[in-house]
Structure formats: C-alpha cells, structure tokens
C-alpha atoms as a PDB file:
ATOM      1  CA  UNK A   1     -26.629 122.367 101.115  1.00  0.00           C
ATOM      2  CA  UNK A   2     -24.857 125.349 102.723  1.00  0.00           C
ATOM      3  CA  UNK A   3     -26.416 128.620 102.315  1.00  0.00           C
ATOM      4  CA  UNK A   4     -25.468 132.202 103.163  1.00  0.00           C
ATOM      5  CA  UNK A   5     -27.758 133.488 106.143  1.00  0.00           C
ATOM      6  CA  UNK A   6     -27.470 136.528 107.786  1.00  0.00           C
ATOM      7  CA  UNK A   7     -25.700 136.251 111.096  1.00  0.00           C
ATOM      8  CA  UNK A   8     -28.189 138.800 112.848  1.00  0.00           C
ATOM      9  CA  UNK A   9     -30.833 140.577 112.587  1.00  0.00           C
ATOM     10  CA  UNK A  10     -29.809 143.821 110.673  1.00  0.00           C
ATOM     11  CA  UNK A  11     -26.502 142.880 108.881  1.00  0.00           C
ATOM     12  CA  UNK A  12     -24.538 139.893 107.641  1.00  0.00           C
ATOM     13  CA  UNK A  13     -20.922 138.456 107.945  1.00  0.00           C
ATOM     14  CA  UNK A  14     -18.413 138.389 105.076  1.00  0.00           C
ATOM     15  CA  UNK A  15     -18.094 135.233 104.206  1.00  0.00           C
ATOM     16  CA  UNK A  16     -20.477 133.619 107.090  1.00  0.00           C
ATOM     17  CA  UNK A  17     -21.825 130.311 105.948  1.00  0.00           C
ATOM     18  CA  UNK A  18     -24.455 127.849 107.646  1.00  0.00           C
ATOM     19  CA  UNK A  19     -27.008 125.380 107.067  1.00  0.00           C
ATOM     20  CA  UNK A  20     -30.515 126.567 106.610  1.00  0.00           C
ATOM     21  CA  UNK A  21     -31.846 124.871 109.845  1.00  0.00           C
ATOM     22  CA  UNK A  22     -28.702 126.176 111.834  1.00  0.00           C
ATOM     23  CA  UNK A  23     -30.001 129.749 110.647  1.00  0.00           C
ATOM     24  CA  UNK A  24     -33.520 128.845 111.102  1.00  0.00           C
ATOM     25  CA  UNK A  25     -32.410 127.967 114.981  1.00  0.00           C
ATOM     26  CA  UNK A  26     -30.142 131.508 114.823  1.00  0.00           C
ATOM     27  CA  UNK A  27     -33.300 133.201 113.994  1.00  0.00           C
ATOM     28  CA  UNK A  28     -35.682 131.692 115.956  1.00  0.00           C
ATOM     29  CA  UNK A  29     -33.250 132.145 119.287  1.00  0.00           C
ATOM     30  CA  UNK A  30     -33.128 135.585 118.290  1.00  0.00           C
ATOM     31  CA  UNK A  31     -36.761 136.055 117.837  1.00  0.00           C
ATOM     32  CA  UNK A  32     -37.246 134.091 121.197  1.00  0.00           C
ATOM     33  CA  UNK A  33     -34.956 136.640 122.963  1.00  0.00           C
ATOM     34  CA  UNK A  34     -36.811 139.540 121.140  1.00  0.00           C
ATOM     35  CA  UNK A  35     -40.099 138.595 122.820  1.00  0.00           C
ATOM     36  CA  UNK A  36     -38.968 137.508 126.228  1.00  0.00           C
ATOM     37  CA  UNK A  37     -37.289 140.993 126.613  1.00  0.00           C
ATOM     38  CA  UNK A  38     -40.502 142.877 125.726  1.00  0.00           C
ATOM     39  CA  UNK A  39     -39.235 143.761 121.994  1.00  0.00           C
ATOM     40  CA  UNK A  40     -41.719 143.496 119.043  1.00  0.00           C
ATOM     41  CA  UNK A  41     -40.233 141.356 116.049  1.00  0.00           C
ATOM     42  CA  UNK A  42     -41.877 144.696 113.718  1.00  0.00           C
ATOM     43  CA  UNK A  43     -39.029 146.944 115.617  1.00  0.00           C
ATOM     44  CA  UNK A  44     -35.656 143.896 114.683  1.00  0.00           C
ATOM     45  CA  UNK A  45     -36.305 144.580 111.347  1.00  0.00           C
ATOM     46  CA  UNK A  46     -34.090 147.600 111.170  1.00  0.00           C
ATOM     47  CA  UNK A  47     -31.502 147.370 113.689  1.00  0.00           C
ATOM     48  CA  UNK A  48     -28.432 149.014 113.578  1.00  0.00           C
ATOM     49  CA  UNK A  49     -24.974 149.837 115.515  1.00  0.00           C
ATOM     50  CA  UNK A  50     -23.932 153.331 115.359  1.00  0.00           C
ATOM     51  CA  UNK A  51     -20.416 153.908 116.817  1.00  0.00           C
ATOM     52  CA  UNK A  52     -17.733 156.929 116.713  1.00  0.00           C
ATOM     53  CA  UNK A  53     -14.582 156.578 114.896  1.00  0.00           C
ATOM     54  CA  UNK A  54     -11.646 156.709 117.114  1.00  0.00           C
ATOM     55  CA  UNK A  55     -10.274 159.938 116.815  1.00  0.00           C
ATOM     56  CA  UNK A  56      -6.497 159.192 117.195  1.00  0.00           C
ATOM     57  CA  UNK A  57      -7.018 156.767 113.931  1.00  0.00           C
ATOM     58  CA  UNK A  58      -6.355 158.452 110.706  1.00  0.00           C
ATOM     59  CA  UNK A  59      -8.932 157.547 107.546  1.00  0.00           C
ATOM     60  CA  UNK A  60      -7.347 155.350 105.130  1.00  0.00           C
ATOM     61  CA  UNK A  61      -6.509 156.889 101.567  1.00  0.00           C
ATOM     62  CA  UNK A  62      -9.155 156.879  99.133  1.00  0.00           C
ATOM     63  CA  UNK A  63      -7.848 156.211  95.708  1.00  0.00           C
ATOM     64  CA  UNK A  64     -11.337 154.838  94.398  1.00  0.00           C
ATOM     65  CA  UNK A  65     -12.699 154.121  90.680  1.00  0.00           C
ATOM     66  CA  UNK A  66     -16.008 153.514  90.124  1.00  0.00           C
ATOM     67  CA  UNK A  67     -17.726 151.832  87.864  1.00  0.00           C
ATOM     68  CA  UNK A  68     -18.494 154.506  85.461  1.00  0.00           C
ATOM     69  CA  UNK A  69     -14.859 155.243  85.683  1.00  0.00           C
ATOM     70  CA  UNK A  70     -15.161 158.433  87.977  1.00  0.00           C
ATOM     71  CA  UNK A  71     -12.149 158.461  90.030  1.00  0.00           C
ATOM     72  CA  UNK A  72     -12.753 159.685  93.691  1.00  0.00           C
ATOM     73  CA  UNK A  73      -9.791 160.898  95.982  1.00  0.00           C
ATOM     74  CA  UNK A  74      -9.228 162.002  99.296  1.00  0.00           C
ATOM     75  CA  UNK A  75      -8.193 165.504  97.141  1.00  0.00           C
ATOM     76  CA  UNK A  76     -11.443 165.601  95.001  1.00  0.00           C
ATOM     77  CA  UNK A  77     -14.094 164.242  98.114  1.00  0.00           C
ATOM     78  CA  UNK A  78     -12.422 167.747 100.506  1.00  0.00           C
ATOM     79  CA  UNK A  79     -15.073 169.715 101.307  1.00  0.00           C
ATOM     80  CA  UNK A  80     -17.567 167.125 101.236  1.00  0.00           C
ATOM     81  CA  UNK A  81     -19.419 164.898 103.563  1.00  0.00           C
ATOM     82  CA  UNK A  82     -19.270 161.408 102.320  1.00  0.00           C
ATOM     83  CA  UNK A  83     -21.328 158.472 102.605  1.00  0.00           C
ATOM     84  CA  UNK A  84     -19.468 155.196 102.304  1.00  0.00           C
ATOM     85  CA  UNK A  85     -21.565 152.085 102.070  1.00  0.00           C
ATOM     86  CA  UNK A  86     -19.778 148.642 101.684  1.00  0.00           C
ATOM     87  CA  UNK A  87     -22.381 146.500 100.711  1.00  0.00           C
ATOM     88  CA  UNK A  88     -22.903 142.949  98.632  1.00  0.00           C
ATOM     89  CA  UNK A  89     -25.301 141.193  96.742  1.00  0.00           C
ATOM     90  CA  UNK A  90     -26.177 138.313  98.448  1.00  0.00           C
ATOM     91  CA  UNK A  91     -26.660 139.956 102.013  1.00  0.00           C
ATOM     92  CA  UNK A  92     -30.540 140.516 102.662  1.00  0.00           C
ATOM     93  CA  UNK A  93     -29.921 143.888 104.563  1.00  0.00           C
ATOM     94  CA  UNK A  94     -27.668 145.388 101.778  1.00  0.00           C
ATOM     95  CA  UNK A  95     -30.472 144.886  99.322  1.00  0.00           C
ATOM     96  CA  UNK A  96     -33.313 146.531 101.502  1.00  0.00           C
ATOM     97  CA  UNK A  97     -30.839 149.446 102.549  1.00  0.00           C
ATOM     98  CA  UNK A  98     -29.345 150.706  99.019  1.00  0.00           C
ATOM     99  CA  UNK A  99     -32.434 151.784  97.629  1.00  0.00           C
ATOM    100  CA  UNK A 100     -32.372 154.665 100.397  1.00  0.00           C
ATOM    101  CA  UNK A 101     -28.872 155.334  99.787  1.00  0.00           C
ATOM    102  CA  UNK A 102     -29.983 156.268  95.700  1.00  0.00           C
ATOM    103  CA  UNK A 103     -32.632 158.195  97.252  1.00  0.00           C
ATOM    104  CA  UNK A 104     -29.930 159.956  99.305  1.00  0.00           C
ATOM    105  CA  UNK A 105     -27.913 160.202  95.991  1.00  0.00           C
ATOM    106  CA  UNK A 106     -30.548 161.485  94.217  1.00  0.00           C
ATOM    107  CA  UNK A 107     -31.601 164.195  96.996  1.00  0.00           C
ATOM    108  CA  UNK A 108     -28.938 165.079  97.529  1.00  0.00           C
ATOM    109  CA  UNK A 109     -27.326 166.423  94.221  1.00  0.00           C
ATOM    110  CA  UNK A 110     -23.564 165.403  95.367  1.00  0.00           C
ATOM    111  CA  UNK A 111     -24.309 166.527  98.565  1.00  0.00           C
ATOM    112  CA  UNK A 112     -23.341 164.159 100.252  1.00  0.00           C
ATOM    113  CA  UNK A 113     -21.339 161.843  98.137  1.00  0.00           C
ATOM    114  CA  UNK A 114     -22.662 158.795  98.492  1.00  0.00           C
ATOM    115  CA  UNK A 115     -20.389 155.788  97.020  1.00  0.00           C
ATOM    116  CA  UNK A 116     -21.055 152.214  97.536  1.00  0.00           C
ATOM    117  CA  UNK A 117     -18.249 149.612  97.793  1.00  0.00           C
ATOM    118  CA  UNK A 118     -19.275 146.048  96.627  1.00  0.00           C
ATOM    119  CA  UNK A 119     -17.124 143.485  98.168  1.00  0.00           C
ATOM    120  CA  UNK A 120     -16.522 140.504  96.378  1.00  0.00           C
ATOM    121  CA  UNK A 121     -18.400 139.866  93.816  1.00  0.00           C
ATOM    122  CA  UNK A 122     -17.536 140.271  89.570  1.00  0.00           C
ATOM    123  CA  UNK A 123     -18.335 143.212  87.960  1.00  0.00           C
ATOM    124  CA  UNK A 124     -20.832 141.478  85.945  1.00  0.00           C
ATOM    125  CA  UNK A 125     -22.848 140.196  88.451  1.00  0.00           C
ATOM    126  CA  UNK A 126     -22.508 143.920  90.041  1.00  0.00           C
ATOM    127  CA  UNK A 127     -23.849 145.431  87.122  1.00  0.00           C
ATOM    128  CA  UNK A 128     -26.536 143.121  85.745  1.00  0.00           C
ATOM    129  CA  UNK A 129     -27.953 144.183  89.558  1.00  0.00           C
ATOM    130  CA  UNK A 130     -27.334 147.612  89.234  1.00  0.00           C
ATOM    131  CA  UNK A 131     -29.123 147.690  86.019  1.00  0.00           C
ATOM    132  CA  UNK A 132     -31.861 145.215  87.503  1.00  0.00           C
ATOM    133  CA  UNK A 133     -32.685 148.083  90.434  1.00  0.00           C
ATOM    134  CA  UNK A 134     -32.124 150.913  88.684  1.00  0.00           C
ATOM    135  CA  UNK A 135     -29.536 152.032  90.983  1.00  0.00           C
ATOM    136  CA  UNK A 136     -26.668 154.193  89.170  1.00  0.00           C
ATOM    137  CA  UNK A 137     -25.316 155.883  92.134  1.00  0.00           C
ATOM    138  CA  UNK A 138     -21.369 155.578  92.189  1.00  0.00           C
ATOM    139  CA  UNK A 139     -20.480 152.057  93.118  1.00  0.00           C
ATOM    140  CA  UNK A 140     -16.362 150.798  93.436  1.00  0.00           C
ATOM    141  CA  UNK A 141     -15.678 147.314  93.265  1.00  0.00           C
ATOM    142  CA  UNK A 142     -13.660 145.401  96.352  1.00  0.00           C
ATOM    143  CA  UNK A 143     -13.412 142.116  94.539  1.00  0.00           C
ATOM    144  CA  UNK A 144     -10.412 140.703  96.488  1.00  0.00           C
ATOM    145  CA  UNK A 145     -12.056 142.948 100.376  1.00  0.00           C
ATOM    146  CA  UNK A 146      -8.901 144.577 100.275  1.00  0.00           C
ATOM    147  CA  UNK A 147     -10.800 148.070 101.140  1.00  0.00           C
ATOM    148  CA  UNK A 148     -13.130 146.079 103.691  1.00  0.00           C
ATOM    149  CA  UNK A 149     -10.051 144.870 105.167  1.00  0.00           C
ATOM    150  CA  UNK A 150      -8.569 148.303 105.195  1.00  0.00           C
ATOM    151  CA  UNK A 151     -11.289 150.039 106.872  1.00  0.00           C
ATOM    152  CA  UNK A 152     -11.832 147.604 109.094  1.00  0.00           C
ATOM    153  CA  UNK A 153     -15.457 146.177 107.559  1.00  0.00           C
ATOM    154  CA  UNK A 154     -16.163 142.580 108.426  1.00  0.00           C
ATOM    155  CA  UNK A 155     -20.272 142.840 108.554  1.00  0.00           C
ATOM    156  CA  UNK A 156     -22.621 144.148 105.935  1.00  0.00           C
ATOM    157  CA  UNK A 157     -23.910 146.631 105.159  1.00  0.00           C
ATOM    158  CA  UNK A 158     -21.431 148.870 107.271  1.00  0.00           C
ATOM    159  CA  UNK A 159     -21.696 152.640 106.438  1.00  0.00           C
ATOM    160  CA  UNK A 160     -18.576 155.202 107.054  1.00  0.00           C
ATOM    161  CA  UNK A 161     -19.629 158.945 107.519  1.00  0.00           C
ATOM    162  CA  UNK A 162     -16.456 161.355 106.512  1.00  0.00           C
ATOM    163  CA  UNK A 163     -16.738 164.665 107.351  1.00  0.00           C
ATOM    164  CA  UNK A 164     -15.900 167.272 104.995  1.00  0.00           C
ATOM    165  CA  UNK A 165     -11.631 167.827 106.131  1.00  0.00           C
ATOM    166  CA  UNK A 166     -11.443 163.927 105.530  1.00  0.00           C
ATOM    167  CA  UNK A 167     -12.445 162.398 108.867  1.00  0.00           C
ATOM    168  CA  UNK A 168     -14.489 159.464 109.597  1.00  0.00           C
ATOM    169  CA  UNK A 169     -16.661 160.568 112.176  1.00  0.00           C
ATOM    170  CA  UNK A 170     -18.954 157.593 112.470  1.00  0.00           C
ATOM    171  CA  UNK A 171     -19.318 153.669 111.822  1.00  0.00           C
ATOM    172  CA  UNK A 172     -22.721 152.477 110.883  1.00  0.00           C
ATOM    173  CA  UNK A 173     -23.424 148.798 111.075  1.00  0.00           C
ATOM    174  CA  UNK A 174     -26.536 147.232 109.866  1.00  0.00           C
ATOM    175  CA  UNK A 175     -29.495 148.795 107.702  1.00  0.00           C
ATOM    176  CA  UNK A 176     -30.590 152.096 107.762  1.00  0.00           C
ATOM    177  CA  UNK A 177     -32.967 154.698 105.970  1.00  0.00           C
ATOM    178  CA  UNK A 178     -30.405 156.485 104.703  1.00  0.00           C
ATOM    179  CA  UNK A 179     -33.432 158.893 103.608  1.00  0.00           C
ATOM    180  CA  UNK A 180     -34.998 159.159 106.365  1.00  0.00           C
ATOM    181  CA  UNK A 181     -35.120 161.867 109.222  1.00  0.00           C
ATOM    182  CA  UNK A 182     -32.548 160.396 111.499  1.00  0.00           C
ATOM    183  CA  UNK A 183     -30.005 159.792 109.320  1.00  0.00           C
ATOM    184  CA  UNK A 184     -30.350 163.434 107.603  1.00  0.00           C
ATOM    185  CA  UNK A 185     -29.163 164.635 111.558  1.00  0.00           C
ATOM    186  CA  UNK A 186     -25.963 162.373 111.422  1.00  0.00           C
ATOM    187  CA  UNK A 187     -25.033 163.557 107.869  1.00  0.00           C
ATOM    188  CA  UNK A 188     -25.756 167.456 108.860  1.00  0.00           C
ATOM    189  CA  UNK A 189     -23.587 166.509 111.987  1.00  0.00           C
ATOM    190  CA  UNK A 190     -20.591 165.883 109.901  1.00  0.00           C
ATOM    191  CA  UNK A 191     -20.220 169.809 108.902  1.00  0.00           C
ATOM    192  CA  UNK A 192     -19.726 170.378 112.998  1.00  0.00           C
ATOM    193  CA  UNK A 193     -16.413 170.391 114.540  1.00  0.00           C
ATOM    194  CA  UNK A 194     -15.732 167.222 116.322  1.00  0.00           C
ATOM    195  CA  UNK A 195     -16.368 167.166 120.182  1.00  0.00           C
END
C-alpha cells in the first residue's frame, strides 16, 4: 500500500508518493548521513531553507478569498507585511508548523497578516481540521495548486514573506517557529528597504 511520506526531513513534496519501507530506507539514509557528519537527529527535526526572492521577479497578484469569505488583495494587504504559508493536511511538517503561525496570528493583531493556503484538499476536510485544532486564522483554498503553481511552491510547508509595498522578500521552505525569536527578526526585516 502506497503511502504519503515526507521526502525530507523538514518538508514534503506535492504529490510525492512511496512505499513505507522505501521511506523507512529515505529516513534511515538520512539519519545515517546526520550522524556520520557530526549532526544530532534532536537538531533535523526543524530544518529549514531560507532563500531571497529574486528581485527582478515581480509577486504574483493576490486576488485571495478565504474561508470566512474575507477577500484579501494586493490593494487591501499595502502597508502590511504578510505571511504566506501554503500548507496541507496530510504533510507531517505542515501540521507541527501551523500552530505557530496562529500564535503569530494571534500576537500579532493583523500585524503581520498571516494567511495560509491549503493546496489540494476539499473544503470539508479543510475545515473539519480547522475546527479539530482550533486554528481560525485566515486560510484560502488551492484545490486545483493553481496558486502553488503560480508562486512557484512544489514542497510543503513553504512560507512567502511580502514586505509591506508588495514584495516578496523571502522563500521559506520547511518548518519553522513562526513564534519564535528568529523568525520575529525576518518579519521586522520586511519594514527595511531591500539591500
């Protein structure tokens, strides 16, 4: 029976399916590696890739409806650093890293934005989880990855940080503490002028 593993530590691949002793041997290679290398399995656990977003490449639109029906523009997010989290149900990292994006929501008081962008998967199933976790910050649905596709997402959980004029500064693969210490520094960053 095929099951959906992730495909590293730290994130998963849309649509990436393999046996369960094929990800076992995945795992285990990786873990191998880990140790031989002097890492500590404790430290794979939250492994991320944090990259710049070319600066020559405009952000796509955003012409968003969430499932509240809030509507959320590139004209109604100016002004405001946004966190934009495409994320699914069935990818191990998502689940560990959204309750620390409602803690950012939460924090925050709309500052930033943080939205979440399910990718394929119904709006039932979406909301039965939502409701399940308790988690009622802003969440759009991608059911067909059209948005994925247009921003370039192909692992989960990626993150995009916009800055305030509409720019995504930053690409954010894998889980983070979106509440934590570190990730308060990238979202102050985004009020700077890019260098």
């Amino acid at each position: 029976m095929a099951r959906r593993w992730p495909q590293a530590f730290g994130f998963c691949h849309d649509g990436m399916t393999v046996t369960a002793s094929a990800a076992r041997r995945s795992i285990l290679s990786k873990m191998l590696v880990a140790l031989v290398m002097g890492g500590s399995l404790g430290l794979a656990h939250a492994q991320f890739q944090k990259t710049p977003w070319p600066a020559a490449q405009p952000t796509p639109a955003l012409d968003l409806t969430d499932l509240q029906g809030q509507r959320w523009t590139n004209a109604s997010l100016k002004g405001r650093a946004v966190v934009l989290n495409f994320w699914a149900t069935w990818c191990p990292p998502c689940k560990e890293e959204l309750p620390s994006l409602q803690t950012l929501h939460d924090i925050g008081g709309g500052d930033p934005v943080v939205i979440g962008i399910n990718v394929r998967e119904t709006a039932s199933h979406v909301r039965r989880y939502l409701d399940s976790t308790g988690m009622h910050f802003p969440v759009v649905l991608d059911p067909q990855a059209e948005l994925a596709k247009r921003f370039g997402v192909t692992a989960f959980p990626t993150t995009l940080l916009i800055a305030p004029e509409g720019q995504i500064r930053w690409r954010v693969l894998g889980e983070v503490d979106w509440a934590g210490p570190q990730a308060g520094r990238w979202i102050a960053s985004l009020s700077s002028p890019r260098r």
